[in-house]
N, C-alpha and C. Protein backbone atom coordinates (compact mmCIF):
# COMPACT_ATOMS: atom_id res chain seq x y z
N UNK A 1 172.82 65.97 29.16
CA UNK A 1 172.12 66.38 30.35
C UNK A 1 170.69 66.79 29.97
N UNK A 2 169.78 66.50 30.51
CA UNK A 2 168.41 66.62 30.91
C UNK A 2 168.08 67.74 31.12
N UNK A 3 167.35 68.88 30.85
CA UNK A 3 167.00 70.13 31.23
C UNK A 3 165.32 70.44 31.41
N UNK A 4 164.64 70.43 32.11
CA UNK A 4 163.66 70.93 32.12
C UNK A 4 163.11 72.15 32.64
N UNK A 5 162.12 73.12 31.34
CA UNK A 5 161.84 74.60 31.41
C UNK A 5 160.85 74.47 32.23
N UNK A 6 160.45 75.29 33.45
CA UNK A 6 159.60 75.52 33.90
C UNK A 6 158.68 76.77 33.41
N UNK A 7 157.42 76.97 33.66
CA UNK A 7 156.66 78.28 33.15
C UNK A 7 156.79 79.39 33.29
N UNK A 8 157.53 79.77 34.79
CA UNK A 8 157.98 80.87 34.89
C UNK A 8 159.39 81.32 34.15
N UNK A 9 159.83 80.21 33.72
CA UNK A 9 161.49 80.78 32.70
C UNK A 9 160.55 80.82 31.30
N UNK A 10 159.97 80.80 30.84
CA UNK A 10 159.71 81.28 29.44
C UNK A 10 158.67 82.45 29.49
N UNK A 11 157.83 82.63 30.42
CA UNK A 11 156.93 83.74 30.98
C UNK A 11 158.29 84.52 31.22
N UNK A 12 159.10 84.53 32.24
CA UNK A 12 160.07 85.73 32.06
C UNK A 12 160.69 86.39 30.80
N UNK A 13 161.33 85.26 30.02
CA UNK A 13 161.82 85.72 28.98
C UNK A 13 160.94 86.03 27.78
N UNK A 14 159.74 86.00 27.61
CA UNK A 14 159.17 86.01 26.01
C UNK A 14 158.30 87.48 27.18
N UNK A 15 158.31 87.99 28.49
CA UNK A 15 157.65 89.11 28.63
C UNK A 15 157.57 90.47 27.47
N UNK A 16 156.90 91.35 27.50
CA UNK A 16 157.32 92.71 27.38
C UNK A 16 156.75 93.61 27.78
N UNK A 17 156.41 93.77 29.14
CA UNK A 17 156.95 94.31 29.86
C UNK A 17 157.98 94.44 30.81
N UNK A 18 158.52 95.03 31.58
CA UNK A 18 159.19 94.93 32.55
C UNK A 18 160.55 95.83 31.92
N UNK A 19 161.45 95.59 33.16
CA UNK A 19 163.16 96.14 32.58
C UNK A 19 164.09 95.57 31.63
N UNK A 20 164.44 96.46 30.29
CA UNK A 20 164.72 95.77 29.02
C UNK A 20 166.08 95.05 29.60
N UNK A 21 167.16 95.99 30.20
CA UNK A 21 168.20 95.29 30.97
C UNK A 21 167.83 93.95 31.81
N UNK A 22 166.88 93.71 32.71
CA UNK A 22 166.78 92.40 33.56
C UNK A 22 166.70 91.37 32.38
N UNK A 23 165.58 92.05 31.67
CA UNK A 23 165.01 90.67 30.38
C UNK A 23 166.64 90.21 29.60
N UNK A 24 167.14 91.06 29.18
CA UNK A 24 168.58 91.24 28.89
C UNK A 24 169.54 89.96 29.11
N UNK A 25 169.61 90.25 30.79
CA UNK A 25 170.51 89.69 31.63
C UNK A 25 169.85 88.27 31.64
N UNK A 26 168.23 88.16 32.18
CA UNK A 26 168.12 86.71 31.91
C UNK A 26 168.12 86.02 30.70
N UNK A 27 167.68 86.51 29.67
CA UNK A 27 168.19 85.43 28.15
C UNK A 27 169.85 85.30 28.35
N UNK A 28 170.60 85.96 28.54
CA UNK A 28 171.90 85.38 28.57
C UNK A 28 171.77 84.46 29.44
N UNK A 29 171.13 84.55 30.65
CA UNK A 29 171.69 83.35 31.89
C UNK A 29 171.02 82.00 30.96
N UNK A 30 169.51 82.38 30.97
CA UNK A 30 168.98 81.32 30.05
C UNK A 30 169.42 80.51 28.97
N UNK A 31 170.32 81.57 28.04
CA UNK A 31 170.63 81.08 26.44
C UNK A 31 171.88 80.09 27.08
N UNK A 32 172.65 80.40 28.21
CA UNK A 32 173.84 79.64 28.54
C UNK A 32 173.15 78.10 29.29
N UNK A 33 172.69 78.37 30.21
CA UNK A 33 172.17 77.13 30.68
C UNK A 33 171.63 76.34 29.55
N UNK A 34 171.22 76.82 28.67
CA UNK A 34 170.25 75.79 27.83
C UNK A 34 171.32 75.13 26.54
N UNK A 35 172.29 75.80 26.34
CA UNK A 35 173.33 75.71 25.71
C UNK A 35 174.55 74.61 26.30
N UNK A 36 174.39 74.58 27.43
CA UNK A 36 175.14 73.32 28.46
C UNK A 36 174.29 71.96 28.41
N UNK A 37 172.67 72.35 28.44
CA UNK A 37 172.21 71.09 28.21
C UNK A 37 171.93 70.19 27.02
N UNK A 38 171.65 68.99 27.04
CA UNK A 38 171.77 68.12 25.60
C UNK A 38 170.19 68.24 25.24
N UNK A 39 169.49 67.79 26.47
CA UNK A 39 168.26 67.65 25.80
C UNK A 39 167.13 69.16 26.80
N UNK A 40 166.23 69.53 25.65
CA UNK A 40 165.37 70.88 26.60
C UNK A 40 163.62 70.01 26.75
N UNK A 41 163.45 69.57 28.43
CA UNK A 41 162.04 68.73 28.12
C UNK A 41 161.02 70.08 28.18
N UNK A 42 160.12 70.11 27.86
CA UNK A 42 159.02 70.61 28.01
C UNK A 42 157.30 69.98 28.19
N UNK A 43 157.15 69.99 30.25
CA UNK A 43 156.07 69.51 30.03
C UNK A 43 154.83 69.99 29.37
N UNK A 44 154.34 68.65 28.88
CA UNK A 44 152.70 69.25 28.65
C UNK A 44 151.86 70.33 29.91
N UNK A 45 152.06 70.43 30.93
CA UNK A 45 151.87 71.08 31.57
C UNK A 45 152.36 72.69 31.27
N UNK A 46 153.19 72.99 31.20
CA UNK A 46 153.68 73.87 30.76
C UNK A 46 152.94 74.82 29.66
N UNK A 47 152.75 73.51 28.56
CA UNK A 47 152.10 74.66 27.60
C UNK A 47 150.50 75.20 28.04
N UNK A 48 149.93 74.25 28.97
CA UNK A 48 148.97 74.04 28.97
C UNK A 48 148.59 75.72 30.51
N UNK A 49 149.81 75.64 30.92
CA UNK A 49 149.47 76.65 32.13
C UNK A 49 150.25 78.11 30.96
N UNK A 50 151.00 78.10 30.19
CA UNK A 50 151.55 79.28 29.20
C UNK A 50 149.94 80.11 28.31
N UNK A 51 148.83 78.85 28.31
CA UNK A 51 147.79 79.72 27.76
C UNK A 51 147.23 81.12 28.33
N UNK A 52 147.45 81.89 27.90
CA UNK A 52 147.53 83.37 28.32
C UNK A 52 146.90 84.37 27.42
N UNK A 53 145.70 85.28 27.71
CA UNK A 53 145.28 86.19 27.29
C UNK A 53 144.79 85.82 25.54
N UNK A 54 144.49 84.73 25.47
CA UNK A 54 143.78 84.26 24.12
C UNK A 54 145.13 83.84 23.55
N UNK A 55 146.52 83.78 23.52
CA UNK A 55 146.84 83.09 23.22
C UNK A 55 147.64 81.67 23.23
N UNK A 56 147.53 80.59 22.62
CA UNK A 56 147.26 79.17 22.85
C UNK A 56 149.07 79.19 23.65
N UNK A 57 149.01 77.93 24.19
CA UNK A 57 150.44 77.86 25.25
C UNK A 57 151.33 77.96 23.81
N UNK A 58 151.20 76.81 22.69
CA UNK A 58 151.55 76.09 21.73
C UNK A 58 152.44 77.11 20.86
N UNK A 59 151.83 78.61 21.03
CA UNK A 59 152.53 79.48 20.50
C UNK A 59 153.55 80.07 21.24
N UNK A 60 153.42 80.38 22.22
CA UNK A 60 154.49 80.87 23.04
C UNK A 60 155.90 79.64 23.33
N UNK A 61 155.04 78.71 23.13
CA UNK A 61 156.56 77.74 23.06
C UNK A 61 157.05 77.77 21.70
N UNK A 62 157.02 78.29 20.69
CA UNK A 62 157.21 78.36 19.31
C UNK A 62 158.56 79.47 19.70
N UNK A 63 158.20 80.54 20.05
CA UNK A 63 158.74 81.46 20.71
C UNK A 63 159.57 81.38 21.13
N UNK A 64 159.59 80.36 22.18
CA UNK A 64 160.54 80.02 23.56
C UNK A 64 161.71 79.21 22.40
N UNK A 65 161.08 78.62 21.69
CA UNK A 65 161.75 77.89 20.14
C UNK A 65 162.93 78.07 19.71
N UNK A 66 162.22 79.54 19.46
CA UNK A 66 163.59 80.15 18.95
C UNK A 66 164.73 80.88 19.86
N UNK A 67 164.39 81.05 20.51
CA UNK A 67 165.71 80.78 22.01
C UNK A 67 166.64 79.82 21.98
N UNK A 68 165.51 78.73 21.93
CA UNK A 68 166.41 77.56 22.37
C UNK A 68 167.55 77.15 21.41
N UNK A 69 169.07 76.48 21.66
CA UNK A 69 169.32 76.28 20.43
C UNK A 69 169.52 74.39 20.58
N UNK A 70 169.02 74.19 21.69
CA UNK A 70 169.30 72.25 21.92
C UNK A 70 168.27 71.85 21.29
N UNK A 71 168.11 70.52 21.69
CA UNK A 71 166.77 69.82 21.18
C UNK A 71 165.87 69.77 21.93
N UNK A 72 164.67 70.76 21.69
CA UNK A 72 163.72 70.93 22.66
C UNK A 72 162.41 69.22 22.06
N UNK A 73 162.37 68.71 23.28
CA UNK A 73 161.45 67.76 23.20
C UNK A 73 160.17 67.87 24.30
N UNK A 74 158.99 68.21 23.75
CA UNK A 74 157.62 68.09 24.17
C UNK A 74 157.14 66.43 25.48
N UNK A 75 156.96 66.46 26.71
CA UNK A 75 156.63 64.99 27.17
C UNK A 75 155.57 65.46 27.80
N UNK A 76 154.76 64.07 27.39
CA UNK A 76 153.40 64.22 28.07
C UNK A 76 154.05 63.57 29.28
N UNK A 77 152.46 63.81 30.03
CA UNK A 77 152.63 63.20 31.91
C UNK A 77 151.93 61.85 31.72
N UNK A 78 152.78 61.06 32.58
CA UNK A 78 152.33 59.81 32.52
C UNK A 78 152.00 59.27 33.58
N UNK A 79 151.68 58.08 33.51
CA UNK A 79 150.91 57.32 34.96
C UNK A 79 152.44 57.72 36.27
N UNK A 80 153.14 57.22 36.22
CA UNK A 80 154.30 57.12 36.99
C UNK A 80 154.35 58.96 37.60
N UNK A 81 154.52 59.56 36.18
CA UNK A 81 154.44 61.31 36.50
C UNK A 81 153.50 61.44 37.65
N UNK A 82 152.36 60.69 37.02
CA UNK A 82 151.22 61.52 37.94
C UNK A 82 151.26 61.24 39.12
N UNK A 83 151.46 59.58 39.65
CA UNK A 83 151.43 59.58 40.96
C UNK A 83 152.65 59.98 41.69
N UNK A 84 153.83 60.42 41.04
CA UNK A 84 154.48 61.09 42.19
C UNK A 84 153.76 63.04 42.07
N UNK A 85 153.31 63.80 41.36
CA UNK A 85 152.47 64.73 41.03
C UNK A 85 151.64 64.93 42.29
N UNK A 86 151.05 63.58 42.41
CA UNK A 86 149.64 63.39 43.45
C UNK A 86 150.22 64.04 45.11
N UNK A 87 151.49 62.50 45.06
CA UNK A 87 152.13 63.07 46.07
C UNK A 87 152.34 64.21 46.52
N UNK A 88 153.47 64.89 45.73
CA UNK A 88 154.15 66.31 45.67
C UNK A 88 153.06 67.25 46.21
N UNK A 89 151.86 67.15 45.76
CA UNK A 89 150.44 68.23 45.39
C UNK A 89 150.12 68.05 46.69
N UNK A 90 149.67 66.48 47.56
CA UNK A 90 149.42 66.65 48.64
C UNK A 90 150.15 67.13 49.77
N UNK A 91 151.48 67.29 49.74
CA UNK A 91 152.19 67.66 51.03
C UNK A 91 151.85 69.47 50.63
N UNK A 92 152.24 69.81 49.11
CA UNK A 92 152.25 71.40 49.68
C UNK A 92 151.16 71.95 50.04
N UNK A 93 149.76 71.10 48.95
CA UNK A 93 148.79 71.68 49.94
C UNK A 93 148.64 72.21 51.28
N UNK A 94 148.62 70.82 52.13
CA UNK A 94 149.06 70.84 53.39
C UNK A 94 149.69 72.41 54.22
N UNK A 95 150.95 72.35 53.56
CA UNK A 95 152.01 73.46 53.49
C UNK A 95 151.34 74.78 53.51
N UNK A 96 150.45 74.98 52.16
CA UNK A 96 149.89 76.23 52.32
C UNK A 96 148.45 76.18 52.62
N UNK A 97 148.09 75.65 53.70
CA UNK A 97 146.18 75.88 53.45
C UNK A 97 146.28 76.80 54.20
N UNK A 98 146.83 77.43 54.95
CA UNK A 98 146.69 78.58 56.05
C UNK A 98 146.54 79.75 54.97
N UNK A 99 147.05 80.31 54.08
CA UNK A 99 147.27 81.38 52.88
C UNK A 99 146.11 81.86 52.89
N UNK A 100 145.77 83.38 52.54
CA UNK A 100 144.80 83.91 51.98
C UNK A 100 143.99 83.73 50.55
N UNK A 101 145.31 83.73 49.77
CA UNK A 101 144.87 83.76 48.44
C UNK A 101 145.14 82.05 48.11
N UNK A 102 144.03 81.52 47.15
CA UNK A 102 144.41 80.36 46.46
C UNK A 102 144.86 80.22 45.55
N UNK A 103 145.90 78.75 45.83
CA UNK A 103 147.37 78.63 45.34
C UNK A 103 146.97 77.34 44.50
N UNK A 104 145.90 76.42 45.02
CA UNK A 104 145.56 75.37 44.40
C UNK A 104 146.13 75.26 42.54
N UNK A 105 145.90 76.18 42.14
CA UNK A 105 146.19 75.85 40.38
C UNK A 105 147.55 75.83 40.01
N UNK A 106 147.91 76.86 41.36
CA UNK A 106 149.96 76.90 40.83
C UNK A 106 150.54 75.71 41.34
N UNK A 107 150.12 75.39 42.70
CA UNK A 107 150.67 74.19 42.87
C UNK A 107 150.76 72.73 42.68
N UNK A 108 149.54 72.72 41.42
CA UNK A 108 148.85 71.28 41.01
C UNK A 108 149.89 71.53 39.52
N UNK A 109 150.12 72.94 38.66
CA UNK A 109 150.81 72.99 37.64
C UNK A 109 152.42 72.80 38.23
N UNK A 110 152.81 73.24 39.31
CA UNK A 110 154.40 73.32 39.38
C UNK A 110 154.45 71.69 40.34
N UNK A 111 153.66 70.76 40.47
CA UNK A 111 153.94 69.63 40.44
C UNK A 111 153.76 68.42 39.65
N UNK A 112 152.44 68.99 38.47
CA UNK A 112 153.04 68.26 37.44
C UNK A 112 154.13 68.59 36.49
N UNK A 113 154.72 69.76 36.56
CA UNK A 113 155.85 69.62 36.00
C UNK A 113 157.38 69.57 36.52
N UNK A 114 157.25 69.48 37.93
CA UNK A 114 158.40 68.59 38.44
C UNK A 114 158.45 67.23 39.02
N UNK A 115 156.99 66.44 38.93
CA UNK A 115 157.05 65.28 38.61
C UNK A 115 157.38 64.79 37.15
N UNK A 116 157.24 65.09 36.26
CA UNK A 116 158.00 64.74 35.00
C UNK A 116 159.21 65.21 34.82
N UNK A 117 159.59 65.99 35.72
CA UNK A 117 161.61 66.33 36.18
C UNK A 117 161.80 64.81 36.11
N UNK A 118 161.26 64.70 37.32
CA UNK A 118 161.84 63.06 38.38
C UNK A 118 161.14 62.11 37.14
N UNK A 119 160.33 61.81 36.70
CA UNK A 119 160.03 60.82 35.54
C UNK A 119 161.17 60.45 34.28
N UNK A 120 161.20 62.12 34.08
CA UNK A 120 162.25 61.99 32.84
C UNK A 120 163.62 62.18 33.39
N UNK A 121 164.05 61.81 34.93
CA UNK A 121 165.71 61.74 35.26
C UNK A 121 166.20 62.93 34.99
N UNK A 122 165.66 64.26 34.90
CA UNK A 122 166.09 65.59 34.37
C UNK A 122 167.34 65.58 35.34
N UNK A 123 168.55 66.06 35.00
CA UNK A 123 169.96 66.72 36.06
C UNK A 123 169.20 68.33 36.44
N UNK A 124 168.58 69.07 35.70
CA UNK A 124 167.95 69.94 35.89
C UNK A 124 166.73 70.79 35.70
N UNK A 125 166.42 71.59 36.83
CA UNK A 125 164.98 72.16 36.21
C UNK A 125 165.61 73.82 36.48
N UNK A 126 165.10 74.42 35.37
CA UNK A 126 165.10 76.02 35.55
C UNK A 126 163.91 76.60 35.19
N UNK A 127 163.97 77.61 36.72
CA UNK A 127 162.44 78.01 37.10
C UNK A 127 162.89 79.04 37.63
N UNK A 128 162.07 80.12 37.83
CA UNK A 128 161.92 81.32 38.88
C UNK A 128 161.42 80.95 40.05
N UNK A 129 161.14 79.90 40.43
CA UNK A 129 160.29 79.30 41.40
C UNK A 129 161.08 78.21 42.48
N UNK A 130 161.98 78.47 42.44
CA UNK A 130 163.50 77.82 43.33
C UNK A 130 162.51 77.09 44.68
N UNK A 131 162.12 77.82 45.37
CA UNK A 131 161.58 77.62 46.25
C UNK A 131 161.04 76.59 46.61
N UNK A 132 159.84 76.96 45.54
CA UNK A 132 158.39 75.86 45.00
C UNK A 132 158.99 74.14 45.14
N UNK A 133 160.09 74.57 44.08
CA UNK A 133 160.72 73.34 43.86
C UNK A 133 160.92 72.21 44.69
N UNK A 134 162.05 73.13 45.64
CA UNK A 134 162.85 72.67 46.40
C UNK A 134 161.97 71.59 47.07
N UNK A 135 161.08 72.49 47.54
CA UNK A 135 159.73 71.49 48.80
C UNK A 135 159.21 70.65 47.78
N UNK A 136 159.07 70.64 46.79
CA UNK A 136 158.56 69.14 45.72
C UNK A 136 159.51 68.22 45.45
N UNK A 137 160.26 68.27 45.43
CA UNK A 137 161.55 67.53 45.21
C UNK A 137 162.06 66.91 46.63
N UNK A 138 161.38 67.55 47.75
CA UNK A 138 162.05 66.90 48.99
C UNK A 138 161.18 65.75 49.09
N UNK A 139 160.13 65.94 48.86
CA UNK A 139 158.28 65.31 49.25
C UNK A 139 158.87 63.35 48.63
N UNK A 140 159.43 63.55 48.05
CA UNK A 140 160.30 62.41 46.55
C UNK A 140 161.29 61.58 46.75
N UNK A 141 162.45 62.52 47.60
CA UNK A 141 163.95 62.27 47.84
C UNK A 141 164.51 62.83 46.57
N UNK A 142 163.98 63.70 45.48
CA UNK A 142 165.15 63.66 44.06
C UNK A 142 165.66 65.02 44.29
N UNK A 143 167.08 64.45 43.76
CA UNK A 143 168.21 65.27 43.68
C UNK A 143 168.92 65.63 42.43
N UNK A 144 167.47 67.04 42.29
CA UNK A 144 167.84 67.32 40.61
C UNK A 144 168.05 69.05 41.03
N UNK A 145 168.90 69.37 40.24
CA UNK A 145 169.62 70.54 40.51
C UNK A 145 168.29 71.78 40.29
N UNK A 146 168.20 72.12 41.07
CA UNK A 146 167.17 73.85 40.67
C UNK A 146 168.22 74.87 40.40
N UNK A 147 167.95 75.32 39.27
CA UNK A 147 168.85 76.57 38.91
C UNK A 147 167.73 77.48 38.65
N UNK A 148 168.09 79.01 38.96
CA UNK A 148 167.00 80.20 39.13
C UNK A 148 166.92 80.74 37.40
N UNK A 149 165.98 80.65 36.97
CA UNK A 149 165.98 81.23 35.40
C UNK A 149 166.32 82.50 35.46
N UNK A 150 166.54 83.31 36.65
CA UNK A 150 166.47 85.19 36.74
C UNK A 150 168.05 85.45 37.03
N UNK A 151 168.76 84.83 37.38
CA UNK A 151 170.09 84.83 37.42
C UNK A 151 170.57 85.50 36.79
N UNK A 152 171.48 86.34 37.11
CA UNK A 152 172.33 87.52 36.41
C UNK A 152 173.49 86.87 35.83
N UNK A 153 174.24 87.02 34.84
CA UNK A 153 175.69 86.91 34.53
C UNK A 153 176.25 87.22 35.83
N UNK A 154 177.30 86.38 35.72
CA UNK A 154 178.55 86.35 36.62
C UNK A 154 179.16 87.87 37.19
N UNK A 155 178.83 88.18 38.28
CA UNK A 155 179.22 89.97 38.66
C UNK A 155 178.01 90.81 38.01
N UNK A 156 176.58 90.48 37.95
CA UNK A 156 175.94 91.17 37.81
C UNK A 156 174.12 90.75 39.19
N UNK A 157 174.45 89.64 39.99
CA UNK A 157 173.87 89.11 40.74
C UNK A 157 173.34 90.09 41.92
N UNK A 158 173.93 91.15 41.93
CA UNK A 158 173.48 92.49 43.12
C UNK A 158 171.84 93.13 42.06
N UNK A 159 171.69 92.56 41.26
CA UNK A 159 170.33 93.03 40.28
C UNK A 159 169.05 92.36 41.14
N UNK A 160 169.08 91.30 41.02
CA UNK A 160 168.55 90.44 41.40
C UNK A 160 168.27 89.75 42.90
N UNK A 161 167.22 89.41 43.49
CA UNK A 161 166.87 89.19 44.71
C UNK A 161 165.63 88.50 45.05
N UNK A 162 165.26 88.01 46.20
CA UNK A 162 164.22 87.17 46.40
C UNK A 162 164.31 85.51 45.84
N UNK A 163 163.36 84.91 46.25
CA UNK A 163 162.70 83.78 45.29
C UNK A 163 161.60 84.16 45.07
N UNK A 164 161.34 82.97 43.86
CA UNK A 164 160.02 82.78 43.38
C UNK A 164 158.98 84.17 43.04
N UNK A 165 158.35 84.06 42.27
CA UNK A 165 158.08 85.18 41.81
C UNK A 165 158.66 86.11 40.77
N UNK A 166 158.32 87.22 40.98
CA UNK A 166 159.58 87.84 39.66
C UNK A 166 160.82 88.92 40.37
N UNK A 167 161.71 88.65 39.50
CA UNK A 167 162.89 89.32 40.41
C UNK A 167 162.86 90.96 40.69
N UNK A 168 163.39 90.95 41.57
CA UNK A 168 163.40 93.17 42.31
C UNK A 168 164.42 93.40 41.69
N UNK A 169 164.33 94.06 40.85
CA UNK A 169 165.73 95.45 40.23
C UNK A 169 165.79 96.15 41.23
N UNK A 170 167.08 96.30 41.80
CA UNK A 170 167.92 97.05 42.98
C UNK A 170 169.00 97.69 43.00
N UNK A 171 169.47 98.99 42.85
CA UNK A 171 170.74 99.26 42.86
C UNK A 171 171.65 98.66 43.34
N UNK A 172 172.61 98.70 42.75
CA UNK A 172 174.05 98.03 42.90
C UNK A 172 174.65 98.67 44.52
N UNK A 173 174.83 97.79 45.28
CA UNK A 173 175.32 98.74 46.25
C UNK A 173 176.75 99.45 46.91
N UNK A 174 176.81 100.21 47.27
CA UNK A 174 177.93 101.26 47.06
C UNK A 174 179.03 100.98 48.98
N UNK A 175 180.05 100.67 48.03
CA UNK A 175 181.44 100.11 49.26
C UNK A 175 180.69 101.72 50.26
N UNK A 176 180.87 100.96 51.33
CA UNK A 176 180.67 101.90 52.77
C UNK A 176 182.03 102.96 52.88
N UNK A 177 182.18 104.62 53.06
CA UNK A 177 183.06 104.98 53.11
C UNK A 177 183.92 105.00 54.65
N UNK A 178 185.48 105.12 54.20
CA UNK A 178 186.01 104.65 55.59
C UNK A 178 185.98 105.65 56.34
């Protein structure tokens, strides 16, 4: 199976800040998903949007590296990538020009790297960005599984909430008394 990391699943997990428990809970969800798949793609895009605060994307996927325990393989974007990319880019535009803040850079990066989903036949992409996805993948017709990189272990899913973005730590909530 095909797996492709999106930027927000290795930005979650290589953080430090945030809650040591959430970070916790997602490397397990992470280390398992990636452990089911055969191959881990990583677009060039990816490293290229991971460049952060002086340091190069190239390192933080080194990082993400040692997480992984499949065969992580590097793919550039190609002609085919790009023009479904083009596509994808023009409908969400569309989608969001009403917005305050500009989205232009996230949504030109989270469609070149789910046009090289659909290029490279990925069964899956894992992202914090479920959402994002979904509407790029419709723009296409492909029917590649979005799984949420923030996902709790099994009976620990009351942690976790929202899409896209980063997940809300929430108390567990308490049976109503009779």
């Amino acid at each position: 199976m095909k797996l492709v990391v999106d930027t927000s699943t290795i930005i979650h997990l290589l953080a430090t800040a945030g809650a040591v428990q959430e970070r916790k809970h997602a490397r397990q969800h992470v280390t398992k998903v990636i452990a089911e798949s055969g191959t881990i793609i990583v677009p060039t895009a990816v490293i290229a949007e991971l460049h952060y605060n002086g340091l190069a994307g190239s390192k933080y996927l080194e990082q993400f590296g040692t997480l992984a325990s499949g065969s992580l393989r590097v793919v550039s974007l190609n002609q085919t990538a790009a023009d479904i990319a083009g596509s994808m880019r023009a409908d969400a535009l569309k989608r969001h020009r009403d917005e305050k803040k500009d989205v232009r850079g996230a949504i030109l990066y989270d469609a070149l790297i789910a046009a090289t989903a659909v290029q490279q036949k990925a069964a899956v992409v894992l992202t914090a960005n479920s959402r994002d996805y979904r509407a790029l993948f419709k723009v296409v017709g492909a029917a590649i599984e979005i799984r949420d990189s923030r996902q709790a272990p099994t009976g620990q899913a009351e942690l976790f909430e929202g899409e896209g973005g980063r997940p809300k730590a929430r108390k567990p909530t308490q049976p109503k008394p009779k």
